[in-house]
Protein backbone atom coordinates (compact mmCIF):
# COMPACT_ATOMS: atom_id res chain seq x y z
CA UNK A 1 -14.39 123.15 -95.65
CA UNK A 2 -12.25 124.61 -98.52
CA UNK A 3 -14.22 122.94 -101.28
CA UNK A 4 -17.86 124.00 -99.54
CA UNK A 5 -16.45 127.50 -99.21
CA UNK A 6 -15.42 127.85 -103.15
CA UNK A 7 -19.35 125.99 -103.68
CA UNK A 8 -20.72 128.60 -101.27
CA UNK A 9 -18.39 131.58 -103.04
CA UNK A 10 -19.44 130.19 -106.53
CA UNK A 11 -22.99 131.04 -105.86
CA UNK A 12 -22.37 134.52 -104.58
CA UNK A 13 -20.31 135.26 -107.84
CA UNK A 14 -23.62 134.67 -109.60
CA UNK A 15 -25.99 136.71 -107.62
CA UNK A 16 -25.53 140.49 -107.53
CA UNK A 17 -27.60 140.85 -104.40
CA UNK A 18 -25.57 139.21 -101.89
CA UNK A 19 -22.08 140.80 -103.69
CA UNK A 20 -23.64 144.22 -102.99
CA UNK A 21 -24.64 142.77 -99.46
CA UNK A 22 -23.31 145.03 -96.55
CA UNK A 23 -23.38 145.09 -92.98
CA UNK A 24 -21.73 143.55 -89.68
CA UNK A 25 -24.04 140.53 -90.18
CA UNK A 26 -22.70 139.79 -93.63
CA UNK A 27 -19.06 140.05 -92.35
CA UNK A 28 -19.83 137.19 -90.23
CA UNK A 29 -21.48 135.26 -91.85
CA UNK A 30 -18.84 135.47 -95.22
CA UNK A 31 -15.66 135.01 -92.06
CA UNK A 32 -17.52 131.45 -91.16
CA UNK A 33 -17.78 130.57 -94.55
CA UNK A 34 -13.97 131.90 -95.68
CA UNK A 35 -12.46 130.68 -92.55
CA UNK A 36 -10.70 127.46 -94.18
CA UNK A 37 -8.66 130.11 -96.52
CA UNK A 38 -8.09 133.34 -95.57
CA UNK A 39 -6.69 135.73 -98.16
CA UNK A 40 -4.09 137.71 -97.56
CA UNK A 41 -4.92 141.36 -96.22
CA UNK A 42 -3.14 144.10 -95.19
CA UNK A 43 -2.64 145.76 -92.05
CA UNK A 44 -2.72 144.17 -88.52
CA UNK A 45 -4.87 140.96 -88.94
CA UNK A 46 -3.15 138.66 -86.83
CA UNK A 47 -6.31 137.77 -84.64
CA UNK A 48 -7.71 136.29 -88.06
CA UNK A 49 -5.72 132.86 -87.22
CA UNK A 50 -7.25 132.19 -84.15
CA UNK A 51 -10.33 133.36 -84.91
CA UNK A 52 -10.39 131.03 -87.82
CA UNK A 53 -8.83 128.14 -85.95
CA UNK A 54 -12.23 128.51 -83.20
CA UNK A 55 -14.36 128.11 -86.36
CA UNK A 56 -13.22 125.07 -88.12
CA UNK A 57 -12.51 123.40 -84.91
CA UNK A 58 -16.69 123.30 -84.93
CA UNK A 59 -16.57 120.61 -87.92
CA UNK A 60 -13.37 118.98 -87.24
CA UNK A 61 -14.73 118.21 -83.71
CA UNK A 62 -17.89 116.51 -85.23
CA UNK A 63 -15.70 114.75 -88.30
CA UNK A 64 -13.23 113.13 -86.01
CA UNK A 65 -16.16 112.22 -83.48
CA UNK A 66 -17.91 110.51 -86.74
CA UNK A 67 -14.50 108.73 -88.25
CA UNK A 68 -13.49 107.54 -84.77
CA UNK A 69 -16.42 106.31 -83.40
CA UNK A 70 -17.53 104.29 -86.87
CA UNK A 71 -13.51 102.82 -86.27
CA UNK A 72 -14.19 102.34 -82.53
CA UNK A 73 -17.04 100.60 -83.02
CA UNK A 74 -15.69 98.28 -85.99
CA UNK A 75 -13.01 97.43 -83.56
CA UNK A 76 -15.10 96.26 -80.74
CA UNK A 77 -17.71 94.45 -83.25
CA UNK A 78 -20.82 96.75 -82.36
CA UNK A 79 -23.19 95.65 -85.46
CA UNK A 80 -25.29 98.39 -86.57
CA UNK A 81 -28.52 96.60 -86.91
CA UNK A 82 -28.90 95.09 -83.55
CA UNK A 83 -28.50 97.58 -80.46
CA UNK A 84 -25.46 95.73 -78.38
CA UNK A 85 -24.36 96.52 -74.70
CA UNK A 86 -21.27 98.47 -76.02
CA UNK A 87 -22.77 100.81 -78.55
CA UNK A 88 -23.62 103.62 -75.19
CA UNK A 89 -19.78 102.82 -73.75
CA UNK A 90 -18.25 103.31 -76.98
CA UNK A 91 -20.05 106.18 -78.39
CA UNK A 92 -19.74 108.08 -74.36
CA UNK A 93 -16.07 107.32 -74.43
CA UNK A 94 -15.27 108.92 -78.24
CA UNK A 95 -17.54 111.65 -77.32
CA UNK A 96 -16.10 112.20 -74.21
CA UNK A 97 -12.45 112.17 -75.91
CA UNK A 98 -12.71 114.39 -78.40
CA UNK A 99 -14.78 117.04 -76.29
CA UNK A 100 -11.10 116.68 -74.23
CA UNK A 101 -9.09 117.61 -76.82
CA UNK A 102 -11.36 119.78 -78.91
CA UNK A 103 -12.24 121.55 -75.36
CA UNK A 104 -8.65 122.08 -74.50
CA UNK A 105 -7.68 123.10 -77.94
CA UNK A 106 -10.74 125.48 -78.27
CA UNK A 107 -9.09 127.16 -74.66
CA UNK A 108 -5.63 127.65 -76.28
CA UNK A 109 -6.90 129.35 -78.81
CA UNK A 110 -9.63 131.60 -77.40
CA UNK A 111 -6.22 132.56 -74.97
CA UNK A 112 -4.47 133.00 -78.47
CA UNK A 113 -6.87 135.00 -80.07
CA UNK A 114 -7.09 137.65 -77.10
CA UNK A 115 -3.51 137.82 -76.55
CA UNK A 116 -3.99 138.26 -80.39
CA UNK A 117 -6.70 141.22 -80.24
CA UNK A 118 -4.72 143.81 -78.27
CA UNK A 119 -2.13 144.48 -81.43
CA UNK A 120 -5.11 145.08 -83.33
């Protein structure tokens, strides 16, 4: 995420338009794209934490679904050519794994970042 923000960041160093680019929307959208490094800023911004955590929890979910279900199905010896019986019980149980964990840490920290948004 770090390395795809400094790509994404490089770009908008080159182009004047989006610099000069102002509004609610393009807050958003630079906070998803800056969320794997957040710079120090002053003030009260405690709720950035959390709020970051909820966005790269998005492609962690999907990268640890992707790296433990190509070791999962090494493991059991589903070949990737020929569809096998234990491709679907594989692939349901990693799925249904990691939306357990993600799921229950995405809930901490939505709890985290409104406990957070008060001292704002």
């Amino acid at each position: 995420m770090f390395v795809a923000e400094l790509g994404v960041f490089g770009l908008v160093d080159n182009s004047h338009t989006i610099q000069n680019w102002r509004s609610p929307l393009a807050e958003v959208v630079f906070f998803l794209l800056s969320s794997a490094w957040i710079a120090p800023a002053e003030g009260k911004t405690m709720w950035l934490v959390p709020a970051a955590t909820l966005v790269l929890l998005i492609p962690f979910c999907y990268a640890s679904y992707v790296s433990e279900y190509l070791i999962m199905a090494f493991m059991v010896g589903v070949p990737d050519e020929i569809p096998h019986r234990a491709y679907p019980r594989v692939r349901r149980a990693v799925r249904n794994a990691n939306l357990v964990t993600y799921g229950t840490m995405f809930i901490a920290t939505a709890i985290w970042l409104l406990v957070s948004l008060p001292q704002h």
